[in-house]
C-alpha atoms as a PDB file:
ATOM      1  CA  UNK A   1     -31.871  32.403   4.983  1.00  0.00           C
ATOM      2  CA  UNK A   2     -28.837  33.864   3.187  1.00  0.00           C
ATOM      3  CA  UNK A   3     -27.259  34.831   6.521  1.00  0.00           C
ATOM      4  CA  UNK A   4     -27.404  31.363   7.484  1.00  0.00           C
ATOM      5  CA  UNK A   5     -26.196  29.728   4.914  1.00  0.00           C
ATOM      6  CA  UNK A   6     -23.177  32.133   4.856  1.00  0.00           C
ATOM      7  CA  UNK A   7     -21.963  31.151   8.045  1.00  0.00           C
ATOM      8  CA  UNK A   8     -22.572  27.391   7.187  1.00  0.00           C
ATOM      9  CA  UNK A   9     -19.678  28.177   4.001  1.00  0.00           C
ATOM     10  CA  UNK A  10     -17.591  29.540   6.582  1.00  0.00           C
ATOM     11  CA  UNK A  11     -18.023  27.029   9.129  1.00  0.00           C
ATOM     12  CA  UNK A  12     -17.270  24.233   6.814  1.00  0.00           C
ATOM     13  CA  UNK A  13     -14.297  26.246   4.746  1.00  0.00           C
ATOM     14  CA  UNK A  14     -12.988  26.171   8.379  1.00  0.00           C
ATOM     15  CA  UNK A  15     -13.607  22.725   8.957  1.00  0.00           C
ATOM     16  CA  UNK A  16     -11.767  21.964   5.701  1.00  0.00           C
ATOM     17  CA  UNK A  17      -8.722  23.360   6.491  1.00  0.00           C
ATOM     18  CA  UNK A  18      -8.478  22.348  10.159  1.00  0.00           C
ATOM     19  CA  UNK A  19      -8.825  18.566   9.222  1.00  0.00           C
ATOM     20  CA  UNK A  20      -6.268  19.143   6.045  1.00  0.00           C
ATOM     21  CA  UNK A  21      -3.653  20.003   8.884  1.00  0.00           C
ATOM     22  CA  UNK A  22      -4.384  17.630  11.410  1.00  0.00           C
ATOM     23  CA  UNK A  23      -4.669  14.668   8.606  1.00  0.00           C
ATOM     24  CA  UNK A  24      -1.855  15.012   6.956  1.00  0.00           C
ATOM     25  CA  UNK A  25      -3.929  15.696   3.856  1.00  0.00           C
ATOM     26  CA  UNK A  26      -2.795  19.427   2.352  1.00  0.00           C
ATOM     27  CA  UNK A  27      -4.099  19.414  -0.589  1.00  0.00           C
ATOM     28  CA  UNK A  28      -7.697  19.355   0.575  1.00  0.00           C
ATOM     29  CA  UNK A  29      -6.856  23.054   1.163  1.00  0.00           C
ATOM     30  CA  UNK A  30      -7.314  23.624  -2.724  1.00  0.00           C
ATOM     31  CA  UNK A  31     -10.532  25.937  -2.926  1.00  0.00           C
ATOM     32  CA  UNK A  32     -10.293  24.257  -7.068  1.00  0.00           C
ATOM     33  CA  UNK A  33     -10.537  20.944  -6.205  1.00  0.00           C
ATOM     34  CA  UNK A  34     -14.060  19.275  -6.754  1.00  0.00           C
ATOM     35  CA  UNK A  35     -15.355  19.565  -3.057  1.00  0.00           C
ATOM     36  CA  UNK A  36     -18.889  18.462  -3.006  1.00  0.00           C
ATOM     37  CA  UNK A  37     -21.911  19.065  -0.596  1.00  0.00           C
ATOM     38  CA  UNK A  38     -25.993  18.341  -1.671  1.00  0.00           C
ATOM     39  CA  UNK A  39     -28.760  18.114   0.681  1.00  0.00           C
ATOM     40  CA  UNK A  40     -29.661  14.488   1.018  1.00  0.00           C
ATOM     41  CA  UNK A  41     -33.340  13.993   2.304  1.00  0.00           C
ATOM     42  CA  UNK A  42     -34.960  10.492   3.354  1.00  0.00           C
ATOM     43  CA  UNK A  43     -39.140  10.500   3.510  1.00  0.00           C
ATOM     44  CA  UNK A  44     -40.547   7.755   5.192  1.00  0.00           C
ATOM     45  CA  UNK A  45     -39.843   4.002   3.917  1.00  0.00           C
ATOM     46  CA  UNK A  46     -36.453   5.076   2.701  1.00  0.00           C
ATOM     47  CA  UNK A  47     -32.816   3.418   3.399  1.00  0.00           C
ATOM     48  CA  UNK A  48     -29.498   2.988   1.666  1.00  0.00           C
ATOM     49  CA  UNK A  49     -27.638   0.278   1.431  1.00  0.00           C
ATOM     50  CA  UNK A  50     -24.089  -0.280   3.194  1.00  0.00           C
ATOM     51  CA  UNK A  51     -21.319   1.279   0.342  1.00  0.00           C
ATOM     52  CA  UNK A  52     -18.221   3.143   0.472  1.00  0.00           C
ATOM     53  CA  UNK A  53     -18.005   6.597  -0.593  1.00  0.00           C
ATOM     54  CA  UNK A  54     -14.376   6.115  -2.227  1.00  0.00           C
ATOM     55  CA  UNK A  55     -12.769   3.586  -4.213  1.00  0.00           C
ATOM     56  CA  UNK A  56      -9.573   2.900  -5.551  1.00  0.00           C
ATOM     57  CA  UNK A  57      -8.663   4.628  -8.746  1.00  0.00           C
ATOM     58  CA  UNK A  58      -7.572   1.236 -10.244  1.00  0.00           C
ATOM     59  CA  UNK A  59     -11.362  -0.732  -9.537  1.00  0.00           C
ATOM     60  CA  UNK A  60     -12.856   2.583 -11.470  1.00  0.00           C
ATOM     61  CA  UNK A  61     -11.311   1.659 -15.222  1.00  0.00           C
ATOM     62  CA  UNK A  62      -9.071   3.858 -17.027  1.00  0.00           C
ATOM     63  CA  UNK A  63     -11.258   7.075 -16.188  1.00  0.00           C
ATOM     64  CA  UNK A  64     -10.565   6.406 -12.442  1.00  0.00           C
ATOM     65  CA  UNK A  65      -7.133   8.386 -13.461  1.00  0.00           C
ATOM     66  CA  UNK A  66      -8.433  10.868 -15.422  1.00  0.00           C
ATOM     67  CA  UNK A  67     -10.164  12.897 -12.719  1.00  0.00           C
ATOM     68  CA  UNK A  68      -8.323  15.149 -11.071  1.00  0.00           C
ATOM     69  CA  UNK A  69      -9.179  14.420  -7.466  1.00  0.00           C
ATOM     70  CA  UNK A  70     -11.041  12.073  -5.754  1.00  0.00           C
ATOM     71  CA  UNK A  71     -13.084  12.226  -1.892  1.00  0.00           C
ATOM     72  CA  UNK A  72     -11.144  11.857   1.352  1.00  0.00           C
ATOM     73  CA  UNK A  73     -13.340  12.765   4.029  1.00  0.00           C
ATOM     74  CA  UNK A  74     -17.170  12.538   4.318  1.00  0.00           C
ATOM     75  CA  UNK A  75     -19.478  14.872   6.299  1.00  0.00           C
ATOM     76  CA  UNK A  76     -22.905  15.298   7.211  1.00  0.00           C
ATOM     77  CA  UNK A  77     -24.725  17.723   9.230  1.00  0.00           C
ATOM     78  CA  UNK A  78     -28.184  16.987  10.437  1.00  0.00           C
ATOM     79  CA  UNK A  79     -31.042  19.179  10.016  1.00  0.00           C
ATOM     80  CA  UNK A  80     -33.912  17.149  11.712  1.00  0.00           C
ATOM     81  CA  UNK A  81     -35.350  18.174  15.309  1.00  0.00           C
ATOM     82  CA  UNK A  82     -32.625  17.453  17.888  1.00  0.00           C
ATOM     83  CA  UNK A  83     -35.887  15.359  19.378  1.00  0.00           C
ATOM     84  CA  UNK A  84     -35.392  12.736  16.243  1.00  0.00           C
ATOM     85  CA  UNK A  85     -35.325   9.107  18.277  1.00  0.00           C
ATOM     86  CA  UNK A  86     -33.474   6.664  15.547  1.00  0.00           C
ATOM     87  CA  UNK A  87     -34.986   4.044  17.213  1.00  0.00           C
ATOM     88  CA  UNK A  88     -38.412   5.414  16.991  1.00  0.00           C
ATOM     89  CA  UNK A  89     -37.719   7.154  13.754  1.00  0.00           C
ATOM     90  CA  UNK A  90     -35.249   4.983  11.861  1.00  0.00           C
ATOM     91  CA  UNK A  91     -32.508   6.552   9.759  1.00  0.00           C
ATOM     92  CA  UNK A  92     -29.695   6.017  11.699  1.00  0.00           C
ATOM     93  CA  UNK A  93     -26.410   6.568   9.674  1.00  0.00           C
ATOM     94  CA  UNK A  94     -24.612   2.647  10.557  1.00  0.00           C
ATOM     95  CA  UNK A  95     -20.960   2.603  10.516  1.00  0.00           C
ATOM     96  CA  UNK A  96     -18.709  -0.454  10.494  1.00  0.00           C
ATOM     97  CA  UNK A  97     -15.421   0.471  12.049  1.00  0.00           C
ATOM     98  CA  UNK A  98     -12.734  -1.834  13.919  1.00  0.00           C
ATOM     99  CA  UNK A  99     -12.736  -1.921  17.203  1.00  0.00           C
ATOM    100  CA  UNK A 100     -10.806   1.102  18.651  1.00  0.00           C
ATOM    101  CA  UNK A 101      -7.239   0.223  19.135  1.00  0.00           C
ATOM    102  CA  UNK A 102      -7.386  -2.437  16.625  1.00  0.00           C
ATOM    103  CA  UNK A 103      -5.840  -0.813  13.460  1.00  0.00           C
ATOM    104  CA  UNK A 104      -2.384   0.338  12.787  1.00  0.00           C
ATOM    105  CA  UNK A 105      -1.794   4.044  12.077  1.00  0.00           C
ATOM    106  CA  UNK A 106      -1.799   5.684   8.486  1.00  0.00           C
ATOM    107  CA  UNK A 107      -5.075   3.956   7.337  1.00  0.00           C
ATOM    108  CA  UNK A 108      -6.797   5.379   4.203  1.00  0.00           C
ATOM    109  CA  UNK A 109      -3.950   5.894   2.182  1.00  0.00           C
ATOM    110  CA  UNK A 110       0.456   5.702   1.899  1.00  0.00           C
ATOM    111  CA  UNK A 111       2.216   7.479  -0.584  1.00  0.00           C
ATOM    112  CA  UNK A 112      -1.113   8.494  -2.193  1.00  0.00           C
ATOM    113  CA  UNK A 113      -1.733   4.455  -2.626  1.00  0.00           C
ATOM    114  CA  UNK A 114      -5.009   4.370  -2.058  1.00  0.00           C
ATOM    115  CA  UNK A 115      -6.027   1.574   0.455  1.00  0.00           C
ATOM    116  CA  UNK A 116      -7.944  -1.859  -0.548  1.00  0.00           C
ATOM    117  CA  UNK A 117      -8.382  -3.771   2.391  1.00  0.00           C
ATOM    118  CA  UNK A 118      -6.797  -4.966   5.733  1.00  0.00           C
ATOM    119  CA  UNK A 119      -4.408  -7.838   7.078  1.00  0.00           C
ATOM    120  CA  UNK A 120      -5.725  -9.055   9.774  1.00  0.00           C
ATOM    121  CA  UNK A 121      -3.798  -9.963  12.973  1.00  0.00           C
ATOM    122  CA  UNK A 122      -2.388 -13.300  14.417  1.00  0.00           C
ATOM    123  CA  UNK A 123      -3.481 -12.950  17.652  1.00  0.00           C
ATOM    124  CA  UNK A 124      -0.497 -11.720  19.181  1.00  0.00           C
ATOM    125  CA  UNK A 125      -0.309  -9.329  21.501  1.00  0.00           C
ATOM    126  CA  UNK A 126      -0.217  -6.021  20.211  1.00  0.00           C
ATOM    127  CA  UNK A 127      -0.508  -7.544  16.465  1.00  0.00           C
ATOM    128  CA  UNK A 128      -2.813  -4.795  15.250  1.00  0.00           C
ATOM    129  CA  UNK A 129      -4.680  -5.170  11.825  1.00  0.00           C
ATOM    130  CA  UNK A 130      -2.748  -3.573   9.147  1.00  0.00           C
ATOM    131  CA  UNK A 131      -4.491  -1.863   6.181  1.00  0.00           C
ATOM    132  CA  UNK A 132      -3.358  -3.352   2.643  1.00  0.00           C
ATOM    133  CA  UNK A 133      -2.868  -0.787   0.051  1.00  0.00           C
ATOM    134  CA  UNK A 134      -2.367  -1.044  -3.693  1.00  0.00           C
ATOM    135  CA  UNK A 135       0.237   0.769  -5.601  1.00  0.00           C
ATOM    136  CA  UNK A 136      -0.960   0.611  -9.044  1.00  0.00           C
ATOM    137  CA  UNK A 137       2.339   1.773 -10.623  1.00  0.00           C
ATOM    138  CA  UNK A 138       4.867  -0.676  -9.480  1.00  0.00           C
ATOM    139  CA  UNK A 139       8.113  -1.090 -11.984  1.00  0.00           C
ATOM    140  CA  UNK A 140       9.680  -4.535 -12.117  1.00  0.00           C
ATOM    141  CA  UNK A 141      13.233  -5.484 -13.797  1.00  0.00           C
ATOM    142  CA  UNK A 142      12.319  -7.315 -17.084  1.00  0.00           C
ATOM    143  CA  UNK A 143      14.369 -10.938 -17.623  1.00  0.00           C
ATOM    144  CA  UNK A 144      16.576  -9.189 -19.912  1.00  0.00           C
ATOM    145  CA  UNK A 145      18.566  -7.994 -16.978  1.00  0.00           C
ATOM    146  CA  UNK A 146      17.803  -5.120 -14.805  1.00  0.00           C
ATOM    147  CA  UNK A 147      15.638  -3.136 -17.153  1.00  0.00           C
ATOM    148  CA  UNK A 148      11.950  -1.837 -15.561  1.00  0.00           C
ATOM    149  CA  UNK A 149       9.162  -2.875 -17.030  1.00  0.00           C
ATOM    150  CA  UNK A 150       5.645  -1.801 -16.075  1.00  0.00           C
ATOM    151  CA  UNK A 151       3.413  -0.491 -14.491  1.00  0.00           C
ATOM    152  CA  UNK A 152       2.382  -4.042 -12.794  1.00  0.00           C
ATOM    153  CA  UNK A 153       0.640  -4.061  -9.226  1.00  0.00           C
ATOM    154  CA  UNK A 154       0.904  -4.775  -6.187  1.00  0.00           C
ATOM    155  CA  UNK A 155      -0.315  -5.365  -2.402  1.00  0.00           C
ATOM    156  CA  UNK A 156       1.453  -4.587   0.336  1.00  0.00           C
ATOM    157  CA  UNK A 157       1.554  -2.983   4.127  1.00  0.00           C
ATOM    158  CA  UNK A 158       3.731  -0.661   6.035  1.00  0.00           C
ATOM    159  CA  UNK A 159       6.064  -2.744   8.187  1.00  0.00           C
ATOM    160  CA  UNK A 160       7.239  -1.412  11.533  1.00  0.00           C
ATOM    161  CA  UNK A 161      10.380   0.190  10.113  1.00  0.00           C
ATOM    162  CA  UNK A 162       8.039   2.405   7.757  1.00  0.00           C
ATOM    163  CA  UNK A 163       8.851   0.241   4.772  1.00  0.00           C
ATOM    164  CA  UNK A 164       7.069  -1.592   2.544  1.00  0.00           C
ATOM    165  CA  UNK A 165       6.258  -4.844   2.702  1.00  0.00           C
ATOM    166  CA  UNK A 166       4.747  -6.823  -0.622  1.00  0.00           C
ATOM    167  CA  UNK A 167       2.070  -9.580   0.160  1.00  0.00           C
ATOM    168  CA  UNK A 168       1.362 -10.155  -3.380  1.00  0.00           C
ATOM    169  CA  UNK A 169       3.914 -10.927  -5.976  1.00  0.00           C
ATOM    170  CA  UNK A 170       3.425  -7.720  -9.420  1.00  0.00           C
ATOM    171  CA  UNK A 171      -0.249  -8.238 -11.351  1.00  0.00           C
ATOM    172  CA  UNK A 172      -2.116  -6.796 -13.613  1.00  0.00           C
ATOM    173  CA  UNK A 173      -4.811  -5.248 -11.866  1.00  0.00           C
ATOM    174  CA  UNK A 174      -6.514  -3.461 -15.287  1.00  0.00           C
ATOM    175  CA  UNK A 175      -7.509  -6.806 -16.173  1.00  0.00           C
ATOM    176  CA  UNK A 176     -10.472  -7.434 -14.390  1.00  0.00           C
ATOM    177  CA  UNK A 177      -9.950 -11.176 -13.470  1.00  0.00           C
ATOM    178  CA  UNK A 178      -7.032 -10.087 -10.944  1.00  0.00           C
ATOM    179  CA  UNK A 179      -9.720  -9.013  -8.575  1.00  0.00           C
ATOM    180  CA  UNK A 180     -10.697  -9.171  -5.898  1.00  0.00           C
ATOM    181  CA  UNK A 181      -7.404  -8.476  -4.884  1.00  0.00           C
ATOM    182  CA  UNK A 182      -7.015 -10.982  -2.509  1.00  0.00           C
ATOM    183  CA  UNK A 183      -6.795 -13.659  -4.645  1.00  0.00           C
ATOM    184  CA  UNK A 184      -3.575 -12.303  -5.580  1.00  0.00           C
ATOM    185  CA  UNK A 185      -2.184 -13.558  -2.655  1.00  0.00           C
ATOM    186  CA  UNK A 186      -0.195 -16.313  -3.205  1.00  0.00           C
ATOM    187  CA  UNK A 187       0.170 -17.472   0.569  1.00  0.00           C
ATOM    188  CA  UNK A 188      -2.793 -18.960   1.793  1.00  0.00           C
ATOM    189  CA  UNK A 189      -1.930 -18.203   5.444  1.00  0.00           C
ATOM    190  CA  UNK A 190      -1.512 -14.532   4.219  1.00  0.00           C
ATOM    191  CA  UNK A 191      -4.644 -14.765   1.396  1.00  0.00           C
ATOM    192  CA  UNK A 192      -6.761 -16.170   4.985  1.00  0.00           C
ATOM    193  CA  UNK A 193      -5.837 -13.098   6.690  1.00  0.00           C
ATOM    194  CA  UNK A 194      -7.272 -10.542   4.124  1.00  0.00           C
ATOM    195  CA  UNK A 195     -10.341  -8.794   4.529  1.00  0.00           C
ATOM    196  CA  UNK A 196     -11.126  -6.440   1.369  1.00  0.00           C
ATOM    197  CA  UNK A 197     -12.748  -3.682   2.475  1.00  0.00           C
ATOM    198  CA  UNK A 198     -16.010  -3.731   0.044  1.00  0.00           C
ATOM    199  CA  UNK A 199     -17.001  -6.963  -0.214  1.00  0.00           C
ATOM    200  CA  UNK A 200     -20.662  -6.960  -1.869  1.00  0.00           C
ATOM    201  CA  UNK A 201     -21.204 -10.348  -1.787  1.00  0.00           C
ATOM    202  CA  UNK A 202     -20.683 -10.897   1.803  1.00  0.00           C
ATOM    203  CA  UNK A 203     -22.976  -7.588   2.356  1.00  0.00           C
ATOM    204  CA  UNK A 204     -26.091  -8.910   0.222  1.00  0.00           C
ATOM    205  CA  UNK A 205     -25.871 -11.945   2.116  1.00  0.00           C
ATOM    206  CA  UNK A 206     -26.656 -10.919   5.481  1.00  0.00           C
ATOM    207  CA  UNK A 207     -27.557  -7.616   6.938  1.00  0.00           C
ATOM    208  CA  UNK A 208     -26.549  -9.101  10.381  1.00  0.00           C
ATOM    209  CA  UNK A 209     -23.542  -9.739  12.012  1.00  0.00           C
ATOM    210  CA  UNK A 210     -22.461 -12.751   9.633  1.00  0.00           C
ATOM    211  CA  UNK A 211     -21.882 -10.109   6.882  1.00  0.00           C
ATOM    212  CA  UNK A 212     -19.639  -7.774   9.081  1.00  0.00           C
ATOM    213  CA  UNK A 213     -15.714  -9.021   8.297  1.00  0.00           C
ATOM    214  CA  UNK A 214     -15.253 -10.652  11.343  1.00  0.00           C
ATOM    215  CA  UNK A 215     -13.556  -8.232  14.303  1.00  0.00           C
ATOM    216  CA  UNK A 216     -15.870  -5.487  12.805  1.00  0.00           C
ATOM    217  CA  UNK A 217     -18.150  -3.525  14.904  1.00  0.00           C
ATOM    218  CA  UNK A 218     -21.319  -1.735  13.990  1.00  0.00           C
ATOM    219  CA  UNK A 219     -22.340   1.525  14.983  1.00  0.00           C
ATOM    220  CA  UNK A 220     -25.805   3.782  15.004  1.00  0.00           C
ATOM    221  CA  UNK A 221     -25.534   7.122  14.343  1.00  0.00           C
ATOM    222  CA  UNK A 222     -28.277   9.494  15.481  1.00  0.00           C
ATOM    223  CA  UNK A 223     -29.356  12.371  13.027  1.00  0.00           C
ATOM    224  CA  UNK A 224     -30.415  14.288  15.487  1.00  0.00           C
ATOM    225  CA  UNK A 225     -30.378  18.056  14.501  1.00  0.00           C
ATOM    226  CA  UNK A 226     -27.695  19.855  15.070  1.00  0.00           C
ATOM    227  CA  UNK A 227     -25.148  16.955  14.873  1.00  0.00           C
ATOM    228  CA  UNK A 228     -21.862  17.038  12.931  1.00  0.00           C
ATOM    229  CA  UNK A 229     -20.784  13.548  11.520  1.00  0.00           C
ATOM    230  CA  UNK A 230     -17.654  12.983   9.831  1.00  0.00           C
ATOM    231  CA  UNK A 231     -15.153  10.167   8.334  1.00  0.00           C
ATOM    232  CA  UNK A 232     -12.468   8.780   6.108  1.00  0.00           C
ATOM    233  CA  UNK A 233     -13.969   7.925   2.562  1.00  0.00           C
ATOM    234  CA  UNK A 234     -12.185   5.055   1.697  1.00  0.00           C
ATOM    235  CA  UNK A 235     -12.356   2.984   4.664  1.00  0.00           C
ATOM    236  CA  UNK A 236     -15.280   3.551   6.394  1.00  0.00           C
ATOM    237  CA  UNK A 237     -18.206   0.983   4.946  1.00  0.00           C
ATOM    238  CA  UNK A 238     -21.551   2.366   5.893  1.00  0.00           C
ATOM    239  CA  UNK A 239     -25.589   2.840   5.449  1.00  0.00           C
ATOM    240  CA  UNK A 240     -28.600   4.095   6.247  1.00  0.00           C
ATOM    241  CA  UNK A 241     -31.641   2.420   7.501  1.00  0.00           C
ATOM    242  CA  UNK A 242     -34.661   2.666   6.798  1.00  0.00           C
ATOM    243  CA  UNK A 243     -36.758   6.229   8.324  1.00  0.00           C
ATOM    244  CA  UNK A 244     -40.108   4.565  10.102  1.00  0.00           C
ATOM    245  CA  UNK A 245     -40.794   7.816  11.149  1.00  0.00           C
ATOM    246  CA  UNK A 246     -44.526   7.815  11.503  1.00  0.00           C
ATOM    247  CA  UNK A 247     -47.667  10.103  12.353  1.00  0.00           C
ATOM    248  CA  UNK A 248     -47.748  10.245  16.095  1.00  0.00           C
ATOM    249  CA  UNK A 249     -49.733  12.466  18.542  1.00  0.00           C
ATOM    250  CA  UNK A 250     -48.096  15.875  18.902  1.00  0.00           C
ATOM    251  CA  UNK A 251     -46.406  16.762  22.742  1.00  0.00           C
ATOM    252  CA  UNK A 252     -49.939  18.824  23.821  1.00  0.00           C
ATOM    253  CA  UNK A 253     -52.103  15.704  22.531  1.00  0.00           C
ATOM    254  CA  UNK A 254     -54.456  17.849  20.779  1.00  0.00           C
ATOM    255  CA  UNK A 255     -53.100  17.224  17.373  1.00  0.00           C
ATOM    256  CA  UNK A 256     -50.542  14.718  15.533  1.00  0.00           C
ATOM    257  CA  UNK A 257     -47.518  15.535  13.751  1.00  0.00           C
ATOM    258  CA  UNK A 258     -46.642  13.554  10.597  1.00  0.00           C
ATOM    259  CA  UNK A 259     -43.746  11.616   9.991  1.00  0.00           C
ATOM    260  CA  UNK A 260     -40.880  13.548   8.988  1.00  0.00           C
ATOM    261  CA  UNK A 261     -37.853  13.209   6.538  1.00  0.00           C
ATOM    262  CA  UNK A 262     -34.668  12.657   7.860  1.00  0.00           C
ATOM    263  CA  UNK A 263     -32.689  15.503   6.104  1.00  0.00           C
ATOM    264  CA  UNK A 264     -28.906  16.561   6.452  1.00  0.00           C
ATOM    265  CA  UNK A 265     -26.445  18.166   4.090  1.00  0.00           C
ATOM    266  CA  UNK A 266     -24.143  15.568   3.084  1.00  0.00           C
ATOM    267  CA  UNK A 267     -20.509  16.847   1.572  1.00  0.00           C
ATOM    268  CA  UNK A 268     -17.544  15.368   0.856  1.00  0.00           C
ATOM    269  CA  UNK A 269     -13.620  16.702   1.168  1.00  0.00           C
ATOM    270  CA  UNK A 270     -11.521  15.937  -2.052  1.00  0.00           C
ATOM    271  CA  UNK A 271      -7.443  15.816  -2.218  1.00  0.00           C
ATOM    272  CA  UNK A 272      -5.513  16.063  -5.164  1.00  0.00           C
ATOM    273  CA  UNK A 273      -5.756  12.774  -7.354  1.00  0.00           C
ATOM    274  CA  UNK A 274      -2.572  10.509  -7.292  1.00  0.00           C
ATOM    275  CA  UNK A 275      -0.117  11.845 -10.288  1.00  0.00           C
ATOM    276  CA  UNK A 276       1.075   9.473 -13.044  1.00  0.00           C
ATOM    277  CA  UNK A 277       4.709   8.611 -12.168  1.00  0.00           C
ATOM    278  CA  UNK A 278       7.201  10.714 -13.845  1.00  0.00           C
ATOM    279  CA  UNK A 279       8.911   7.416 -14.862  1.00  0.00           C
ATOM    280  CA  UNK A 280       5.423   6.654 -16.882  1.00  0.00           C
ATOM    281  CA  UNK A 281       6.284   9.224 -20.076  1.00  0.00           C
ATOM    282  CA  UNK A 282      10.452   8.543 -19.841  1.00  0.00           C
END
């Protein structure tokens, strides 16, 4: 249906540029970035397993910097039956998320440094987690006196007055022994407090609650037709499991449906890549 599918474009151009405003984020505006959207379509039996949709340019390699933008929000909209019953069915879309009020502001990303993980808090009152980000082109003075040297690493978080504030003395973070990143934390009450936020081998090892970083929540997501889903790419572990939908008798009894596919059209909202420091080519 052409019709249709016109005034899906324009529904989602829409979208686009009424989240670039309200995030922050105006360079999602650009029709020339590589915004993405596929049909994604799940027959019976199938899952995926928890990921992130967005990494850090630095954990990609040297070609992480070469593209010129990279995904900052994820979408879906559903286009089963609004009768689909994920606990019938299966192929619920599981989110891991904080629990609401427990992060900071300005998650995601900070002067287009892309965010790694979060601190977490010291069980103070009103000591929120803060996210860790990693600015991959930090200078440093050299020992020959004042000079800058670099680009070295390093982790930090906002502070209350909006400032920086360095957990992590300058690495190298191209060499791939410096990760993860938390072991660059030289404070072990800080390095106790990190939680990265892809940690594979805490996933694979449970599927349960002992391989959610602890304060985490989980979350089912219906995809129930009809249904718009959306979130931030780089911070927002998730999965999908498995679609039992099965052959069942239809609603007059005389006949029985099969087991559908859960189907949506998946897309994904790209900003402008981080720019190489004009210091870089001086």
């Amino acid at each position: 249906d052409a019709a249709a599918r016109e005034r899906l474009a324009a529904a989602v151009f829409e979208l686009r540029a009424g989240l670039s405003s309200s995030l922050g984020r105006p360079t999602m505006q650009d029709d020339e970035l590589g915004h993405e959207a596929a049909y994604s379509i799940y027959q019976p039996g199938a899952s995926l397993k928890r990921h992130m949709d967005e990494h850090h340019e630095e954990s990609k390699g040297p070609k992480g910097w070469l593209m010129p933008s990279r995904r900052s929000v994820s979408w879906l909209v559903y286009l089963n039956s609004p009768e689909w019953d994920s606990q019938r069915d299966g192929g619920a879309l599981r989110v891991f998320t904080l629990p609401e009020g427990a992060a900071s502001s300005g998650v995601g990303a900070h002067e287009s440094n892309l965010q790694v993980g979060w601190l977490r808090g010291v069980d103070k009152p009103g000591d929120a987690w803060r996210p860790v980000f990693l600015d991959a082109w930090h200078q440093v003075e050299t020992d020959a006196g004042g000079d800058l040297a670099g680009p070295s690493s390093q982790l930090y978080v906002v502070a209350s007055s909006g400032l920086r504030a360095a957990i992590s003395q300058p690495f190298d973070s191209s060499d791939k022994r410096s990760r993860p990143w938390g072991e660059q934390i030289r404070d072990p009450a800080v390095r106790a407090r990190f939680v990265a936020l892809e940690d594979h081998s805490r996933w694979d090892r449970s599927e349960g609650p002992p391989g959610w970083p602890e304060g985490c929540e989980a979350h089912d997501v219906a995809p129930r037709g009809g249904a718009l889903v959306l979130f931030d790419s780089v911070t927002v572990p998730h999965q999908v499991t498995q679609v039992t939908s099965q052959e069942r008798p239809s609603q007059g009894g005389a006949s029985r449906e099969k087991g559908g596919s859960r189907v949506a059209l998946a897309g994904w909202f790209h900003e402008a890549q981080q720019p190489f420091p004009e210091w870089l080519g001086a």
